[in-house]
N, C-alpha and C. Protein backbone atom coordinates (compact mmCIF):
# COMPACT_ATOMS: atom_id res chain seq x y z
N UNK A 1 -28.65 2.61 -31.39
CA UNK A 1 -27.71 2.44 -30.30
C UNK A 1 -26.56 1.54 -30.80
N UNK A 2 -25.14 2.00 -30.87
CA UNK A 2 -24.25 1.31 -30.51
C UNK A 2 -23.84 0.01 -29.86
N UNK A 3 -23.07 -0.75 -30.52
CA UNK A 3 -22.65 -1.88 -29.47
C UNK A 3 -22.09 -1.78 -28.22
N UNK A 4 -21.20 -0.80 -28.30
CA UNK A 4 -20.78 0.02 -27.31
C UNK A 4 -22.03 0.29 -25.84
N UNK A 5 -22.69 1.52 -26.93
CA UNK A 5 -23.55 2.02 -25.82
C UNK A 5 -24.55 0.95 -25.29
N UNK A 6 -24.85 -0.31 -25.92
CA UNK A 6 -25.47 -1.18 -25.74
C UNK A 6 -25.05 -1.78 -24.14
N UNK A 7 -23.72 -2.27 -23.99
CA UNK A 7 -22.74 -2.81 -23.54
C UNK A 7 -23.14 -1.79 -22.31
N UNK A 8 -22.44 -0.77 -22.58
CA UNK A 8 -22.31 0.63 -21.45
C UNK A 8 -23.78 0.57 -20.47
N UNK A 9 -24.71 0.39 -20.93
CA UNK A 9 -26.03 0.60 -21.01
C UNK A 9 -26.07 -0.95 -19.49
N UNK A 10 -25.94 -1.75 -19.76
CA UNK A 10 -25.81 -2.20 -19.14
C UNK A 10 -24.98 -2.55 -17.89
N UNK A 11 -23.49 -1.82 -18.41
CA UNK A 11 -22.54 -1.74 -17.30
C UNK A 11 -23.37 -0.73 -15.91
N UNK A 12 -24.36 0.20 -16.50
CA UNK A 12 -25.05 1.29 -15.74
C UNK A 12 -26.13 0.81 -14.87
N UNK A 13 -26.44 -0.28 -15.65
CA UNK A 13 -27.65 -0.87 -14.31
C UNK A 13 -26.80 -1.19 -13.55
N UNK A 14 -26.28 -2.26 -13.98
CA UNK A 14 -24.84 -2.50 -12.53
C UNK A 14 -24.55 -1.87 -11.61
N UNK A 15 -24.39 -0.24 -11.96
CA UNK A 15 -23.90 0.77 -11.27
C UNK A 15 -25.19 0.97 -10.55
N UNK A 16 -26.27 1.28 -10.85
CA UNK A 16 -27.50 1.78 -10.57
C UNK A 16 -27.82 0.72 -8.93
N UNK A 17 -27.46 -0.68 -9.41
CA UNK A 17 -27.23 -1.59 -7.92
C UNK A 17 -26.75 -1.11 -6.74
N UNK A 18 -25.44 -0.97 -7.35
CA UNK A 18 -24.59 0.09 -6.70
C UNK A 18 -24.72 0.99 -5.71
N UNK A 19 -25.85 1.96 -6.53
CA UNK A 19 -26.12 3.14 -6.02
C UNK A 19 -27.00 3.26 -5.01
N UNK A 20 -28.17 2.06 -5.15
CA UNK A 20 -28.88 1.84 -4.22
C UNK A 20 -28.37 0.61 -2.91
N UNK A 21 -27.41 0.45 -3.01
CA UNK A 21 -26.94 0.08 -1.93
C UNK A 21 -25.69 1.03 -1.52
N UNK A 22 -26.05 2.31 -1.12
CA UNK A 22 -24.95 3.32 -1.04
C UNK A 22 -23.46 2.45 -1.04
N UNK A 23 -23.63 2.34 -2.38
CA UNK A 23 -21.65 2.20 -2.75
C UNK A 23 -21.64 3.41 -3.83
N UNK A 24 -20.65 3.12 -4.23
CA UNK A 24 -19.99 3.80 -5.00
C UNK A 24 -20.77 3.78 -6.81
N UNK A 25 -21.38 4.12 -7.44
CA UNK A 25 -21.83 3.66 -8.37
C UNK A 25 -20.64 3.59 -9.89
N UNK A 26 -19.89 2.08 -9.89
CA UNK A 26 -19.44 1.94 -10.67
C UNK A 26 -20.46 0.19 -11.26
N UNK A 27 -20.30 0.17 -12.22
CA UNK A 27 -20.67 -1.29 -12.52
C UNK A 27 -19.77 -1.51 -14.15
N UNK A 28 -19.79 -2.67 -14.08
CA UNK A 28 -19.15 -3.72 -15.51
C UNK A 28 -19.80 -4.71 -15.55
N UNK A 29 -19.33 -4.96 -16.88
CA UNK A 29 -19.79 -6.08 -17.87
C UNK A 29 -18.41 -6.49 -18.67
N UNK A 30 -18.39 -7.95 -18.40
CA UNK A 30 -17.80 -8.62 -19.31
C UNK A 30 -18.07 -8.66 -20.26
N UNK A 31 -17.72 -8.67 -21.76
CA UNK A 31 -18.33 -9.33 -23.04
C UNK A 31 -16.92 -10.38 -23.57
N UNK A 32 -18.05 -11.47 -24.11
CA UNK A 32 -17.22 -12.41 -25.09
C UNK A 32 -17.84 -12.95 -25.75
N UNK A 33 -17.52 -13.23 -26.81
CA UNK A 33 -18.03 -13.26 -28.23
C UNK A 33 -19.49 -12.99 -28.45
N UNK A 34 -19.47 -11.27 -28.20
CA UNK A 34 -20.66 -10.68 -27.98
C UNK A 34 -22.06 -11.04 -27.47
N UNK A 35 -21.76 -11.32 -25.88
CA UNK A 35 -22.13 -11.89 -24.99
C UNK A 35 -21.94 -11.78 -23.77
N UNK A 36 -23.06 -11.03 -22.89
CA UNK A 36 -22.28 -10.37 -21.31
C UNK A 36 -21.67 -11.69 -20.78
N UNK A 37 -20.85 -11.92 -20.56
CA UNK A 37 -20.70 -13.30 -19.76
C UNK A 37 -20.98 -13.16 -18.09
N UNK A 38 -20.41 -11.96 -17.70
CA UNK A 38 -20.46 -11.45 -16.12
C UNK A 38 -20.90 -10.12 -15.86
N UNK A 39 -21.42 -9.83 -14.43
CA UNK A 39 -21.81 -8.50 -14.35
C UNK A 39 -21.15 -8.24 -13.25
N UNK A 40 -21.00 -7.32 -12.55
CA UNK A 40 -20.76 -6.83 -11.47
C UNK A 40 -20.82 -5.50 -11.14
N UNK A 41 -20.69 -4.66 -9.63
CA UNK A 41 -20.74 -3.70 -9.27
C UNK A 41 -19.74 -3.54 -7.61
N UNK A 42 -20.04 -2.30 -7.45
CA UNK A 42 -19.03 -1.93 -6.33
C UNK A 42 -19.79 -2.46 -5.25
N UNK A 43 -19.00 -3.38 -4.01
CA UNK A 43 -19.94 -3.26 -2.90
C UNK A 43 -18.73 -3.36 -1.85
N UNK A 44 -17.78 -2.77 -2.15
CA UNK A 44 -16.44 -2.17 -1.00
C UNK A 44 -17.07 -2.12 0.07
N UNK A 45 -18.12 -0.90 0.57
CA UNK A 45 -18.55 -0.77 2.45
C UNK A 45 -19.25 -2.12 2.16
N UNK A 46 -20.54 -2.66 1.58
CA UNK A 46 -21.48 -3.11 2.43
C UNK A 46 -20.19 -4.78 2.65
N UNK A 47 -19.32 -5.35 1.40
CA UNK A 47 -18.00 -6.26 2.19
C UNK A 47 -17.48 -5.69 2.83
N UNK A 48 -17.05 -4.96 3.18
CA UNK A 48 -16.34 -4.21 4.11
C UNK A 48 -14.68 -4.81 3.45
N UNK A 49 -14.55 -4.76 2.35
CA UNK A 49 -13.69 -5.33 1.87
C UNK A 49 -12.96 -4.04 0.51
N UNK A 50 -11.54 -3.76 0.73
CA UNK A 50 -10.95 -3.05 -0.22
C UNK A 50 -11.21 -3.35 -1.65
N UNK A 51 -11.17 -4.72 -1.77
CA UNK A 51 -10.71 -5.41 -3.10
C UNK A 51 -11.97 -5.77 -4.01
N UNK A 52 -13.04 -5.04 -3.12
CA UNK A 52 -14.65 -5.67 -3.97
C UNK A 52 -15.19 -4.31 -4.68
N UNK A 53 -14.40 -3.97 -6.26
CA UNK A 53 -14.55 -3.30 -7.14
C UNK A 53 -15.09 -3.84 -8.03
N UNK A 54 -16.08 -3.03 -8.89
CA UNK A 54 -16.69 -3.53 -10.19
C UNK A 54 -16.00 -4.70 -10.93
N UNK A 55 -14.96 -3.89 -11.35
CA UNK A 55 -14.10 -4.34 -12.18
C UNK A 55 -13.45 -5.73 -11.80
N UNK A 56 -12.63 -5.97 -10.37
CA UNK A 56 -12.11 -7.35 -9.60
C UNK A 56 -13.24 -8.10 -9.77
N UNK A 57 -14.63 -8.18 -9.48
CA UNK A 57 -15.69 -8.58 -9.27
C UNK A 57 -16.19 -9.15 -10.45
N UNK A 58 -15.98 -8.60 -11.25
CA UNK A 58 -16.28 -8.93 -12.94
C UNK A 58 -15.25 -10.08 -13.65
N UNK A 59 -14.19 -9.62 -13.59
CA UNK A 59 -12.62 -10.13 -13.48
C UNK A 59 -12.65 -11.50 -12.90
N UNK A 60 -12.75 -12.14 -11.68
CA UNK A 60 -13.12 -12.90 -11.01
C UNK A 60 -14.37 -13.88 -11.24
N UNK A 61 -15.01 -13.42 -11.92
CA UNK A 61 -16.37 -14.39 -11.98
C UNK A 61 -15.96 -14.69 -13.26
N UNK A 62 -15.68 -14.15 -14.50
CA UNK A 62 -15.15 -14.02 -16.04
C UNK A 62 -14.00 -15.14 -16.16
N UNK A 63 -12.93 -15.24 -15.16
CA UNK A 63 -12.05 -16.14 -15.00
C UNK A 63 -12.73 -18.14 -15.17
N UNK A 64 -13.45 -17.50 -13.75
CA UNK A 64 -14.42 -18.91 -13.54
C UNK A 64 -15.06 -19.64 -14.38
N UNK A 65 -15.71 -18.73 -15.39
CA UNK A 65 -16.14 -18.92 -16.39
C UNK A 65 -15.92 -19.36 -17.91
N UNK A 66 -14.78 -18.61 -17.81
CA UNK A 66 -14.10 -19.44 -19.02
C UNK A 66 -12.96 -20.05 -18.45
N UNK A 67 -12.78 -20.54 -17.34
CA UNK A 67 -11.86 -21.45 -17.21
C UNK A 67 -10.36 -21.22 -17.05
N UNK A 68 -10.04 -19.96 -17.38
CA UNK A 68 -8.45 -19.77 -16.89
C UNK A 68 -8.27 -18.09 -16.76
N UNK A 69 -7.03 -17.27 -16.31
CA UNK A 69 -7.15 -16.35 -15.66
C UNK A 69 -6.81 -15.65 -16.66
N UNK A 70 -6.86 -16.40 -17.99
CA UNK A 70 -6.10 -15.52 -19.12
C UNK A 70 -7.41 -14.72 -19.95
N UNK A 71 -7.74 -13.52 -20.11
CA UNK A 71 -9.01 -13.46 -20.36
C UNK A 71 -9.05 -12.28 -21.71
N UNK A 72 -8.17 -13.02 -22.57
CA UNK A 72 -7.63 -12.17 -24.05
C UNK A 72 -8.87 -12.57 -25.13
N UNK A 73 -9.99 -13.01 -25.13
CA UNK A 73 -10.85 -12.75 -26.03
C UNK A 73 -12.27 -12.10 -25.18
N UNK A 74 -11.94 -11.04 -24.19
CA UNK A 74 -13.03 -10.13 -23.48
C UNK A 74 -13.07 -9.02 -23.23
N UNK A 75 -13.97 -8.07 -23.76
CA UNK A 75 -13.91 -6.75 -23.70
C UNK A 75 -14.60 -6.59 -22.08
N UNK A 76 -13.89 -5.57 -21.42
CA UNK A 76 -14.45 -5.29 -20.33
C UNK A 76 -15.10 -3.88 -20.22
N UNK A 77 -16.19 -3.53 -19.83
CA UNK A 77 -17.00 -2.27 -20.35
C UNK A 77 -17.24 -1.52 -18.97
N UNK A 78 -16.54 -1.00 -18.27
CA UNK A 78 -17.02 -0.14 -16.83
C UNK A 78 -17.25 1.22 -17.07
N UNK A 79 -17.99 1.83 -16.33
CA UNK A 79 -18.76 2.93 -16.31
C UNK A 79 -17.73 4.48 -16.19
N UNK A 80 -16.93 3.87 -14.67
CA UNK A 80 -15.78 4.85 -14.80
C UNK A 80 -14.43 4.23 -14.97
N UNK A 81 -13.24 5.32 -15.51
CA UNK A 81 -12.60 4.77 -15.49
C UNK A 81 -11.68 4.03 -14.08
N UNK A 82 -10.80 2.46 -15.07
CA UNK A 82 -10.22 2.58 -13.82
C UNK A 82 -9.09 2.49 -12.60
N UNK A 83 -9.71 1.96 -11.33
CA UNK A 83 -7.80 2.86 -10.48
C UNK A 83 -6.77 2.05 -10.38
N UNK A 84 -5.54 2.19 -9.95
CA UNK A 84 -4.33 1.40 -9.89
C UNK A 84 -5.04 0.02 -9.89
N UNK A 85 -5.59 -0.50 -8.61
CA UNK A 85 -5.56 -1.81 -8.55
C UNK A 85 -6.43 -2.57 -9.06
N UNK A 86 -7.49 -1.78 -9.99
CA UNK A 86 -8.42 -2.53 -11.36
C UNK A 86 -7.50 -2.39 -12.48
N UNK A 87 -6.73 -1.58 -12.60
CA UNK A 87 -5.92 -1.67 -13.84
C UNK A 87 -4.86 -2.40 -13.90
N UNK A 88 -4.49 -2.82 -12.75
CA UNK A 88 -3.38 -4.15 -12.46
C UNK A 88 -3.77 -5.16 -13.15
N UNK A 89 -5.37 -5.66 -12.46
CA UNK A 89 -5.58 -6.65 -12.40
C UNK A 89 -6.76 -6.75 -14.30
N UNK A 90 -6.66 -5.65 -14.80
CA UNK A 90 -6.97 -5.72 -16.39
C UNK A 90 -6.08 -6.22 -17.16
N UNK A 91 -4.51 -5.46 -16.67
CA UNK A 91 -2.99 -5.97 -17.52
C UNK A 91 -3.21 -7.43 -16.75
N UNK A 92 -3.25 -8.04 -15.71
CA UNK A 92 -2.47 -9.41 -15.40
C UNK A 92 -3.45 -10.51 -15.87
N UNK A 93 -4.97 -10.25 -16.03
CA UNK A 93 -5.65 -11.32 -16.78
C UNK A 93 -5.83 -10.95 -18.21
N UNK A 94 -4.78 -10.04 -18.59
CA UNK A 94 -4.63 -10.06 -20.36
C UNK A 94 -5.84 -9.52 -21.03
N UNK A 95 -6.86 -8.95 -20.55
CA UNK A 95 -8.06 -8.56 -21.26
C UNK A 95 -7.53 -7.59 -22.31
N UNK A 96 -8.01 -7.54 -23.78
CA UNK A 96 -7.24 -6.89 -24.69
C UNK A 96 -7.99 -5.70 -24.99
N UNK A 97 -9.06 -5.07 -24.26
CA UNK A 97 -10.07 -4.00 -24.56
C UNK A 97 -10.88 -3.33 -23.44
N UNK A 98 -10.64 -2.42 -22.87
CA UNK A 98 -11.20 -1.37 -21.77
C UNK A 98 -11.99 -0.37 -22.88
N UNK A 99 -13.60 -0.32 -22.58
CA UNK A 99 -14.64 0.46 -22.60
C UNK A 99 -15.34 1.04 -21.27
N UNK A 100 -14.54 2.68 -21.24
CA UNK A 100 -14.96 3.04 -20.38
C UNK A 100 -16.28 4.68 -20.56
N UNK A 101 -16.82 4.82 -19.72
CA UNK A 101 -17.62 5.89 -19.59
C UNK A 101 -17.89 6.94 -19.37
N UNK A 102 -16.87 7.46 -18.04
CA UNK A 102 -16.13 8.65 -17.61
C UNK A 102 -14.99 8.39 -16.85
N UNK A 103 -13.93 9.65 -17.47
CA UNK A 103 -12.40 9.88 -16.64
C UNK A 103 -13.02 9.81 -15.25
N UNK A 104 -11.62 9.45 -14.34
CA UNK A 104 -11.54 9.06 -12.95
C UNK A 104 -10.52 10.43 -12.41
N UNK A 105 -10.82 11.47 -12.54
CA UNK A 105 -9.78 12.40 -12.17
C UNK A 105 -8.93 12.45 -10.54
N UNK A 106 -9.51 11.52 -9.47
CA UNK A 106 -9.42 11.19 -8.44
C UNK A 106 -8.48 10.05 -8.33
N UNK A 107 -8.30 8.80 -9.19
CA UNK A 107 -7.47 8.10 -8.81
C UNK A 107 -8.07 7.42 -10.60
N UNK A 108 -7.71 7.51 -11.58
CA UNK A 108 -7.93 7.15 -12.95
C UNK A 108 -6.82 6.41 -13.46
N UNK A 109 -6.14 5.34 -13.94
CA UNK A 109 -5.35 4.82 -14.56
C UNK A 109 -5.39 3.96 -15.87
N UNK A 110 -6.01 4.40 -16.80
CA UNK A 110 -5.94 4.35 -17.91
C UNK A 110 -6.09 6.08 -19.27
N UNK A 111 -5.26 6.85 -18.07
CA UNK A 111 -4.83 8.15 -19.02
C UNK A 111 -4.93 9.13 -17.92
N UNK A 112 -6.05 9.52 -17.36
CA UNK A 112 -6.30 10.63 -15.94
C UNK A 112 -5.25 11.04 -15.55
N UNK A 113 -4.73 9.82 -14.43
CA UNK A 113 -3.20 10.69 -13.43
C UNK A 113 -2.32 9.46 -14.12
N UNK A 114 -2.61 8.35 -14.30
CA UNK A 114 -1.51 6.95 -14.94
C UNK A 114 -1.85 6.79 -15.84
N UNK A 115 -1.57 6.29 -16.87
CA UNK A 115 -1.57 5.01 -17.74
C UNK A 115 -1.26 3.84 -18.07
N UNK A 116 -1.64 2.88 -16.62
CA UNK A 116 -1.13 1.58 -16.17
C UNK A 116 -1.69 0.76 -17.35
N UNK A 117 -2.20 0.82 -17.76
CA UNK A 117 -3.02 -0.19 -19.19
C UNK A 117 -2.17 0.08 -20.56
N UNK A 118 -1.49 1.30 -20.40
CA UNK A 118 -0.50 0.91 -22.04
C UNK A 118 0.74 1.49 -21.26
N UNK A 119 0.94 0.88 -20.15
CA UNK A 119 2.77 1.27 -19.86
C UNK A 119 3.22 -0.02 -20.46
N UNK A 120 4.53 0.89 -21.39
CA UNK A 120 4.89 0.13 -22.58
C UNK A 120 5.79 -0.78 -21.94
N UNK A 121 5.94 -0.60 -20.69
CA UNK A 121 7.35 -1.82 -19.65
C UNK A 121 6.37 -2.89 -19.42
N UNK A 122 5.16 -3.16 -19.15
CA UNK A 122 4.77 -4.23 -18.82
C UNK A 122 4.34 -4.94 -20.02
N UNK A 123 4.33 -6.33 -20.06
CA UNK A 123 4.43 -7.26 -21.06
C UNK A 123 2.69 -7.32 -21.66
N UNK A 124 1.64 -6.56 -21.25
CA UNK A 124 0.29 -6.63 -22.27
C UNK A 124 0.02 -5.19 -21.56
N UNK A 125 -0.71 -4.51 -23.20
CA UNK A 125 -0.98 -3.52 -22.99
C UNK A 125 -2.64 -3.61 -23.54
N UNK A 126 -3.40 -2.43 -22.82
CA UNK A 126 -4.81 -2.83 -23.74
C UNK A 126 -5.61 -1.64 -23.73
N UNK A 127 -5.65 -2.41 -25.19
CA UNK A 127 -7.07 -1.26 -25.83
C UNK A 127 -7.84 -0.51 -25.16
N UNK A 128 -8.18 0.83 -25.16
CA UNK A 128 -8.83 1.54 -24.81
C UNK A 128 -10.04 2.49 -25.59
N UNK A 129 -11.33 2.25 -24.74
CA UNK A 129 -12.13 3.47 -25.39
C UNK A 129 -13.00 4.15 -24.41
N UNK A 130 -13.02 5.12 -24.45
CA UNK A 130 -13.53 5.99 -23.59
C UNK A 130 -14.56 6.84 -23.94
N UNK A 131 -15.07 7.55 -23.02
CA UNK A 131 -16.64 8.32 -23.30
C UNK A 131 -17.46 7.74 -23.79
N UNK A 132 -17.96 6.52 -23.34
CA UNK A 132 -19.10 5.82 -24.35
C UNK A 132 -20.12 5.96 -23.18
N UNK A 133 -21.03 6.71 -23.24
CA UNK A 133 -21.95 7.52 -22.87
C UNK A 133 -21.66 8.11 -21.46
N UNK A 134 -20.76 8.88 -22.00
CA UNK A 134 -19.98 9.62 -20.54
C UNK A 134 -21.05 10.36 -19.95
N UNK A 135 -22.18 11.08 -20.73
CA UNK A 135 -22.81 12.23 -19.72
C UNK A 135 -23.69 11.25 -18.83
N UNK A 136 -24.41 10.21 -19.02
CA UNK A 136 -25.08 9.50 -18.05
C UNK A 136 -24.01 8.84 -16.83
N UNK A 137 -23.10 8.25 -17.36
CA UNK A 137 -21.74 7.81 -16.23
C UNK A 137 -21.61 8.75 -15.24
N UNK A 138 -21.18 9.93 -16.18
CA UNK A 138 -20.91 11.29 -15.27
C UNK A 138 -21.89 11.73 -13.69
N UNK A 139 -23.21 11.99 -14.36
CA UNK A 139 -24.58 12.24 -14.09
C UNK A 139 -24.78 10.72 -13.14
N UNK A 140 -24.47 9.72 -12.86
CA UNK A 140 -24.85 9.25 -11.70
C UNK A 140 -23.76 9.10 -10.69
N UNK A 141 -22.73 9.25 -10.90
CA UNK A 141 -21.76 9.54 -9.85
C UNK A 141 -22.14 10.53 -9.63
N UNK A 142 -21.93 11.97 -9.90
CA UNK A 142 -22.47 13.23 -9.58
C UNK A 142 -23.66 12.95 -8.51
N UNK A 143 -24.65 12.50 -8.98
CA UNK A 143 -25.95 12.25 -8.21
C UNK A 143 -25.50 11.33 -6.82
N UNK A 144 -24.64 10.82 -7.33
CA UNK A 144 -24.35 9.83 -5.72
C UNK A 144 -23.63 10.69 -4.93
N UNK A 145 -22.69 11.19 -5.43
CA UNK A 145 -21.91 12.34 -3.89
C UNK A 145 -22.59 13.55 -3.68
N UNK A 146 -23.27 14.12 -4.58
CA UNK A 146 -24.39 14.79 -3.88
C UNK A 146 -25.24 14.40 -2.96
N UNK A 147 -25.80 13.19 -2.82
CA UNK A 147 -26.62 12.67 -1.85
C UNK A 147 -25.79 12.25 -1.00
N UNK A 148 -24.63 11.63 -1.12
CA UNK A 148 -23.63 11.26 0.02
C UNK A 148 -23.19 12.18 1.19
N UNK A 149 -23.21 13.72 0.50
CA UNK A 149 -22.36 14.65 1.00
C UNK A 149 -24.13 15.76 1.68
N UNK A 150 -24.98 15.14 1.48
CA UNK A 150 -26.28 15.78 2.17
C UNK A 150 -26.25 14.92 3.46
N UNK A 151 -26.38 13.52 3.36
CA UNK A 151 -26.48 12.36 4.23
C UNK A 151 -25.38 12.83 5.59
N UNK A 152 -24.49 12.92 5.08
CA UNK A 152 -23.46 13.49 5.99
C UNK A 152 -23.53 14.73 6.38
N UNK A 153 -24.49 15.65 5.87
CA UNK A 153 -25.15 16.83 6.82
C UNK A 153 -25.63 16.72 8.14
């Protein structure tokens, strides 16, 4: 296994939280100096809150942690990719590396429909890698709106 998939591997339990608290199954992991520092996952309905994404959630605790909002020695590893307002907030705390798992064809901004993470007008752009174990990423979102979209039968 990969460092990567190592990383990924874990961003997925995250998600797996997620999933069993019908959200959305995304989850992340911080790393710094190869070291999860933070975890997080989606819990948008059960806060009833817009802004409580994997990624903000991860972002936010990662800050705390090392002490300032500048967060240029941390790879951030989420499951899917992600949307306008996680990819804002990837460029504005400077993280220099997005590891993601599967395209976001629904609202994706790091290549999908945007590429808010290397638009060359804003002053930090960042690394990207993608598909690091996309068919399991894939395969539990899939599994969640299938059950979502029965539930709502």
């Amino acid at each position: 296994m990969s460092e990567q998939e190592y990383y990924m591997t874990e961003a997925l339990i995250e998600a797996k939280k997620a999933f069993a608290l019908n959200e959305v199954p995304i989850g992340a992991v911080m790393v710094r100096q190869g070291e999860i520092i933070a975890r997080g996952y989606n819990l948008r309905n059960s806060a009833k809150n817009p802004l409580c994404h994997a990624e903000i959630d991860v972002i936010n605790k990662s800050a705390e942690i090392v002490g300032d909002w500048r967060l240029e020695d941390c790879t951030l590893y989420v499951t899917v990719e992600p949307c306008p307002m996680c990819a804002g907030a990837i460029v504005q705390s400077r993280i220099p590396k997005v590891v993601f798992g599967t395209r976001n064809s629904k609202a994706g901004c790091a290549g999908s429909i945007l590429n808010i993470l290397q638009e060359p007008r804003f002053n930090h752009q960042v690394d990207i890698e993608e598909n690091v174990l996309q068919q399991q990423c894939a395969e539990l979102m899939k599994e969640f709106f299938k059950s979502f979209r029965k539930k709502k039968e």
